[in-house]
N, C-alpha and C. Protein backbone atom coordinates (compact mmCIF):
# COMPACT_ATOMS: atom_id res chain seq x y z
N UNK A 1 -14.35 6.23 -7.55
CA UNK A 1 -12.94 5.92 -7.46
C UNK A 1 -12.53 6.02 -5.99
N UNK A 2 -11.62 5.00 -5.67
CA UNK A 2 -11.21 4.80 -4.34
C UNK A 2 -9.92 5.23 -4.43
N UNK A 3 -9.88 6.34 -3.43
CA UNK A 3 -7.68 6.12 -2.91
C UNK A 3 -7.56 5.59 -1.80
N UNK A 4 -6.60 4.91 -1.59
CA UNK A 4 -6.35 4.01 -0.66
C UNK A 4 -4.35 4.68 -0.03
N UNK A 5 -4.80 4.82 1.44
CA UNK A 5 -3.37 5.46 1.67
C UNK A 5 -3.22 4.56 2.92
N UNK A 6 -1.84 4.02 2.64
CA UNK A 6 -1.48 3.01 3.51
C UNK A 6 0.06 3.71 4.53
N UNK A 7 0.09 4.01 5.71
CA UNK A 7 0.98 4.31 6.01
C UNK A 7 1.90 2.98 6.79
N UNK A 8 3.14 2.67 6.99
CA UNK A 8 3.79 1.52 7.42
C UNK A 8 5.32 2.54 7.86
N UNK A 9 5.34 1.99 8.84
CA UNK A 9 6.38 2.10 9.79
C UNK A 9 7.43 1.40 9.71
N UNK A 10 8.44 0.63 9.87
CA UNK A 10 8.97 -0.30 9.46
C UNK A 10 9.90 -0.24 10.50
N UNK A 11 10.93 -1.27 11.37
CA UNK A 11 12.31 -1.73 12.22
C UNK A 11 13.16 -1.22 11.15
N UNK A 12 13.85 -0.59 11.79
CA UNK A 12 14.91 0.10 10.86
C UNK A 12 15.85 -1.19 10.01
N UNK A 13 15.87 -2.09 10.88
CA UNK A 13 16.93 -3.23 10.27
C UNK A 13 15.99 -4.25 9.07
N UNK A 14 14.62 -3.97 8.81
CA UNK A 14 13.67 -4.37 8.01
C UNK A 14 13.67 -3.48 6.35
N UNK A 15 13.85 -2.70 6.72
CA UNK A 15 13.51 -1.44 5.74
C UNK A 15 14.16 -2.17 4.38
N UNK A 16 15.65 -2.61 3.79
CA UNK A 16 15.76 -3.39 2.92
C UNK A 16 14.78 -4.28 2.14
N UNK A 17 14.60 -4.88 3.56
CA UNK A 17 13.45 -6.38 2.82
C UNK A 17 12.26 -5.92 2.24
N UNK A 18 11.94 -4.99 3.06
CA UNK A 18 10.70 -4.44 2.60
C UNK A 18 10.68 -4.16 1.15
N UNK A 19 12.04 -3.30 0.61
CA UNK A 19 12.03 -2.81 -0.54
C UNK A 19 11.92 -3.50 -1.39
N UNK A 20 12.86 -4.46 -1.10
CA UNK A 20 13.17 -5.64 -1.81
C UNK A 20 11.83 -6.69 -2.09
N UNK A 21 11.00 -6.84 -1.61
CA UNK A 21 9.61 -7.37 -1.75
C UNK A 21 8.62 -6.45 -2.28
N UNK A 22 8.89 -5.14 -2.11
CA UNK A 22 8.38 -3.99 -2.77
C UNK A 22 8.57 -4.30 -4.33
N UNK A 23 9.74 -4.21 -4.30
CA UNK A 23 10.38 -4.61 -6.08
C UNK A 23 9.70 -5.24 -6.48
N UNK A 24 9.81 -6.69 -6.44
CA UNK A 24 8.80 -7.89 -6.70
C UNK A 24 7.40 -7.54 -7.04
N UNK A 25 6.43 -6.90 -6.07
CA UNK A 25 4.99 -7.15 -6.15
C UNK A 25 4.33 -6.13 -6.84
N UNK A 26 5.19 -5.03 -6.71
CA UNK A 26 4.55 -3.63 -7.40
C UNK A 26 3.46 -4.25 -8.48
N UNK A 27 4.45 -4.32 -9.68
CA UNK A 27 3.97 -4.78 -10.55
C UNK A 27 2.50 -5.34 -10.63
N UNK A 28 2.86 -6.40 -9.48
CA UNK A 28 1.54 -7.46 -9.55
C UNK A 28 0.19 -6.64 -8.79
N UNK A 29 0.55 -6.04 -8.15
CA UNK A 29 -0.45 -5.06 -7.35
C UNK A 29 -1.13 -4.22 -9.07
N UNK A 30 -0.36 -3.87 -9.43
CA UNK A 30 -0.89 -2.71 -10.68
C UNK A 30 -1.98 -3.45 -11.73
N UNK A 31 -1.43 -4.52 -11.69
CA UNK A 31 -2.23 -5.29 -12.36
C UNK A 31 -3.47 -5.75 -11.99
N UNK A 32 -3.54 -6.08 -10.60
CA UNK A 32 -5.26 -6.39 -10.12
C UNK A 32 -6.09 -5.78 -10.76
N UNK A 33 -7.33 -6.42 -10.78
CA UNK A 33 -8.43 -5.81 -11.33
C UNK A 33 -8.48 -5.19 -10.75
N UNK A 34 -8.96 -3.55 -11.28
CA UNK A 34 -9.06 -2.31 -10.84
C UNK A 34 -8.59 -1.62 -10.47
N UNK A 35 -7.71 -1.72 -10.08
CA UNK A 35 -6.06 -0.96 -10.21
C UNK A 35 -5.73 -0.16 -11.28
N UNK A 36 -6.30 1.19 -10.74
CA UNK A 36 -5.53 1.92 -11.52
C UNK A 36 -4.00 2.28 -11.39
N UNK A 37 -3.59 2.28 -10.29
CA UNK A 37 -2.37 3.13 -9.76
C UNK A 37 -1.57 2.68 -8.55
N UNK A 38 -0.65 2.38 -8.37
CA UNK A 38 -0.01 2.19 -6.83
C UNK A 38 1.52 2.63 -6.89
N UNK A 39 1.94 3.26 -5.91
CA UNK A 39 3.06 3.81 -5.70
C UNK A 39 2.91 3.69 -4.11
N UNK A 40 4.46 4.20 -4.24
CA UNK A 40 4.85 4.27 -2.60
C UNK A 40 5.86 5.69 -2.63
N UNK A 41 6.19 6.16 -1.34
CA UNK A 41 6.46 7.07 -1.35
C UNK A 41 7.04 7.24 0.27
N UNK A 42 8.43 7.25 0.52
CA UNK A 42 9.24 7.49 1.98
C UNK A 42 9.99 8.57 2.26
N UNK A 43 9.50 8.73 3.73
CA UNK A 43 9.99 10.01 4.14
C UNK A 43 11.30 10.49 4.36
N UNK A 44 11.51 11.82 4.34
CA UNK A 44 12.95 11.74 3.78
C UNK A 44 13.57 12.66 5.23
N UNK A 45 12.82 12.68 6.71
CA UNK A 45 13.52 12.34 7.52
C UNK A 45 13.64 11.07 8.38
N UNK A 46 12.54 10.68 8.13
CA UNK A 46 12.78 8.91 8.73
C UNK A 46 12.61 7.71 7.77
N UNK A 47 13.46 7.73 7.52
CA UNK A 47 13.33 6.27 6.44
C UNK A 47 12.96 5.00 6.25
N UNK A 48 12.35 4.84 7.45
CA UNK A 48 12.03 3.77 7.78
C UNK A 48 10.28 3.72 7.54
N UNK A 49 9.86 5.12 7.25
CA UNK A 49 8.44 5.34 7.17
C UNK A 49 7.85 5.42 5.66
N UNK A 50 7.06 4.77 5.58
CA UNK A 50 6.71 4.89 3.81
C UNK A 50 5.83 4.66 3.79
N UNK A 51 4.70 5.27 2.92
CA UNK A 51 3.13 5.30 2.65
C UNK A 51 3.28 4.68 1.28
N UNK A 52 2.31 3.86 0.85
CA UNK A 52 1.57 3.41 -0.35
C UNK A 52 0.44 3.99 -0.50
N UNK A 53 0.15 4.54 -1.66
CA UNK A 53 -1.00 4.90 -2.57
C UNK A 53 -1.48 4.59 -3.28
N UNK A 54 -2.63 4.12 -3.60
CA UNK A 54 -3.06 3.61 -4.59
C UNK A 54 -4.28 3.98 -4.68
N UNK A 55 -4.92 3.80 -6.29
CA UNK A 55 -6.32 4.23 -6.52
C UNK A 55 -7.29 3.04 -7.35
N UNK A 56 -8.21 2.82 -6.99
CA UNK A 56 -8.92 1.27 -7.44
C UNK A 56 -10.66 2.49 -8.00
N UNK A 57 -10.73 1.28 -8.86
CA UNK A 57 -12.11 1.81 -9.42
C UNK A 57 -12.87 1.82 -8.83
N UNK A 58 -13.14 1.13 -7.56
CA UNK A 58 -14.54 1.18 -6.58
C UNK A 58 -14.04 0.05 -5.25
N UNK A 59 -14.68 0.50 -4.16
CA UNK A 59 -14.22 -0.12 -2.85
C UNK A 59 -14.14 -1.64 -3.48
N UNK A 60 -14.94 -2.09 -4.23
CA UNK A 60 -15.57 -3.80 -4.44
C UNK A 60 -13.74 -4.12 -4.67
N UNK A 61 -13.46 -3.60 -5.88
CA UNK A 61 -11.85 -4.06 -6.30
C UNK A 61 -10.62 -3.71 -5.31
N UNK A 62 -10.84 -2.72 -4.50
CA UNK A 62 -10.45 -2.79 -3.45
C UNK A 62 -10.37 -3.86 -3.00
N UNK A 63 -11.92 -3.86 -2.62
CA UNK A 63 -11.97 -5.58 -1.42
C UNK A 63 -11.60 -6.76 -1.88
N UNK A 64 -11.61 -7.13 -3.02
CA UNK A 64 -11.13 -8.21 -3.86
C UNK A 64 -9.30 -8.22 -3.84
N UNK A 65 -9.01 -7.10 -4.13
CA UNK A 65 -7.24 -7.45 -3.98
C UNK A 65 -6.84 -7.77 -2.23
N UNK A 66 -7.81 -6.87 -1.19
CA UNK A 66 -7.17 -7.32 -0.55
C UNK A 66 -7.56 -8.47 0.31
N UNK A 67 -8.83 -9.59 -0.31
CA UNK A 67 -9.12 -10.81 -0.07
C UNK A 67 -8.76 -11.89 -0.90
N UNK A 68 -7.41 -10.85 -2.09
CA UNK A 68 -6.88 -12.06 -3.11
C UNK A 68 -5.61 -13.02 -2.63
N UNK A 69 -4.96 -13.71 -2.91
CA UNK A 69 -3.80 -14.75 -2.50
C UNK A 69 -2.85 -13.66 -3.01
N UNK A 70 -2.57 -13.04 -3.58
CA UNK A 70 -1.41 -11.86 -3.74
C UNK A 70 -1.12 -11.03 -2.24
N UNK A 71 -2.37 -10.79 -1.76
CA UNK A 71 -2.58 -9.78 -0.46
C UNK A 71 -2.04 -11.02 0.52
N UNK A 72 -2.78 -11.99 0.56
CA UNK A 72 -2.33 -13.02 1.64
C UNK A 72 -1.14 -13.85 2.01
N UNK A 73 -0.06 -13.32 1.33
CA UNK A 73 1.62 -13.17 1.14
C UNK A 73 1.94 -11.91 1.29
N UNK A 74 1.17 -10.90 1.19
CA UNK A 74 2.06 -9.91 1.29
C UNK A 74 2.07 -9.59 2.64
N UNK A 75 0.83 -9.33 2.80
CA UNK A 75 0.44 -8.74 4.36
C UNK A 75 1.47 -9.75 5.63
N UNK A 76 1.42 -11.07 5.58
CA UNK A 76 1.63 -11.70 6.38
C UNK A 76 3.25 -11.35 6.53
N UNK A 77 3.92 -11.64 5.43
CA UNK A 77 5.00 -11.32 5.30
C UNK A 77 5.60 -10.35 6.36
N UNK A 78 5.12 -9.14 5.80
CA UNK A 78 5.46 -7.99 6.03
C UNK A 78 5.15 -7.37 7.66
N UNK A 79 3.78 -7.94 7.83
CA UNK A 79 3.51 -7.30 9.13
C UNK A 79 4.73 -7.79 10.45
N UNK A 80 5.28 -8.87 10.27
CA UNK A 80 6.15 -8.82 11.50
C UNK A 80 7.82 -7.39 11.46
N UNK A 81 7.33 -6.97 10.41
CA UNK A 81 8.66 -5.89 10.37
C UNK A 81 8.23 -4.87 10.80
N UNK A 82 6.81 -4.66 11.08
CA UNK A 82 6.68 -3.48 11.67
C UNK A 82 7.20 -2.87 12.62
N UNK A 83 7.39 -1.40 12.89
CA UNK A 83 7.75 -1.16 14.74
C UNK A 83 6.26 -0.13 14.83
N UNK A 84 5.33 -0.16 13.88
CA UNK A 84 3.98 0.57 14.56
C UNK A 84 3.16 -0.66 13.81
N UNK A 85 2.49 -0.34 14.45
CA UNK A 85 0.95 -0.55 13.71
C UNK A 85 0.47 0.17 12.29
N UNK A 86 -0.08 -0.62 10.96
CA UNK A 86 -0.11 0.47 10.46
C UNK A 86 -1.50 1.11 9.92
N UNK A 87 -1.10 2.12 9.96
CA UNK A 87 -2.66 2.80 9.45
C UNK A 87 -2.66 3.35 7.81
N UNK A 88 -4.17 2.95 7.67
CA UNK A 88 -4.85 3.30 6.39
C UNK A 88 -5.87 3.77 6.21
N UNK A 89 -6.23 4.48 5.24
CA UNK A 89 -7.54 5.10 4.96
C UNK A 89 -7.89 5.29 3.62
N UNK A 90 -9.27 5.32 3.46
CA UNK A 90 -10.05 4.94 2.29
C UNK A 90 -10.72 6.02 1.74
N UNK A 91 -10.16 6.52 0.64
CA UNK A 91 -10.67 7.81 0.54
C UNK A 91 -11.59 8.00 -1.04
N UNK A 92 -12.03 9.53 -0.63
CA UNK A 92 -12.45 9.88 -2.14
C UNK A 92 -12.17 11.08 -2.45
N UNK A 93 -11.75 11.18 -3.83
CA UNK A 93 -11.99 12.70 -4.27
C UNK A 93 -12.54 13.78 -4.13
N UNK A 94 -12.70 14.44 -3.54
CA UNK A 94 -13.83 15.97 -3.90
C UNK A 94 -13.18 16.97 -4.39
N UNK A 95 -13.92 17.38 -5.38
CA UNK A 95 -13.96 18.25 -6.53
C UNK A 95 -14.55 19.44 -5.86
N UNK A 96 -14.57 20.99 -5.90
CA UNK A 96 -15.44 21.81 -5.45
C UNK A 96 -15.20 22.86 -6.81
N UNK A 97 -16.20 23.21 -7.23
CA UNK A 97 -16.89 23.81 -8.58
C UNK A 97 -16.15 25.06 -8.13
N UNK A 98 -15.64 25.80 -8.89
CA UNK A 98 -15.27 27.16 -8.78
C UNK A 98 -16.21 28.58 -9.48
């Protein structure tokens, strides 16, 4: 299992649209193959900052949503609202036996 943590920055005068396209795609994101899970989640002293989370059954479905035509509207979209660059990382679980 993959988590996937997307952090995004956003122009303060963007932050609406964002949501507002947020609304829209959630959904369709949840639905990709392998998709277990996606949420988002903004900080509650800068508002303009919000991470997505999500968890996919294996990097492959990963790589597939984000080489699908869903990703290739979203991304494009979105990236000119940035005011950072944004960063992500690809993670995994560890469990430690007690």
């Amino acid at each position: 299992m993959i988590y996937r943590i997307v952090k995004l920055h956003f122009q303060l005068d963007k932050v609406e649209s964002f949501l507002a396209l947020f609304d829209q795609v959630v959904t369709k994101v949840n639905k990709q193959s392998g998709c277990i899970e996606m949420f988002m989640t903004q900080d509650i002293n800068n508002p303009e900052i919000f991470i997505t989370h999500s968890k996919w059954e294996s990097e492959i479905h990963l790589n597939n949503y984000r080489d699908s035509e869903l990703f290739s509207i979203i991304w494009p979209t979105i990236k000119p609202w940035f005011e950072k660059k944004a960063e992500a990382w690809s993670m995994e679980l560890i469990t430690i036996s007690q």
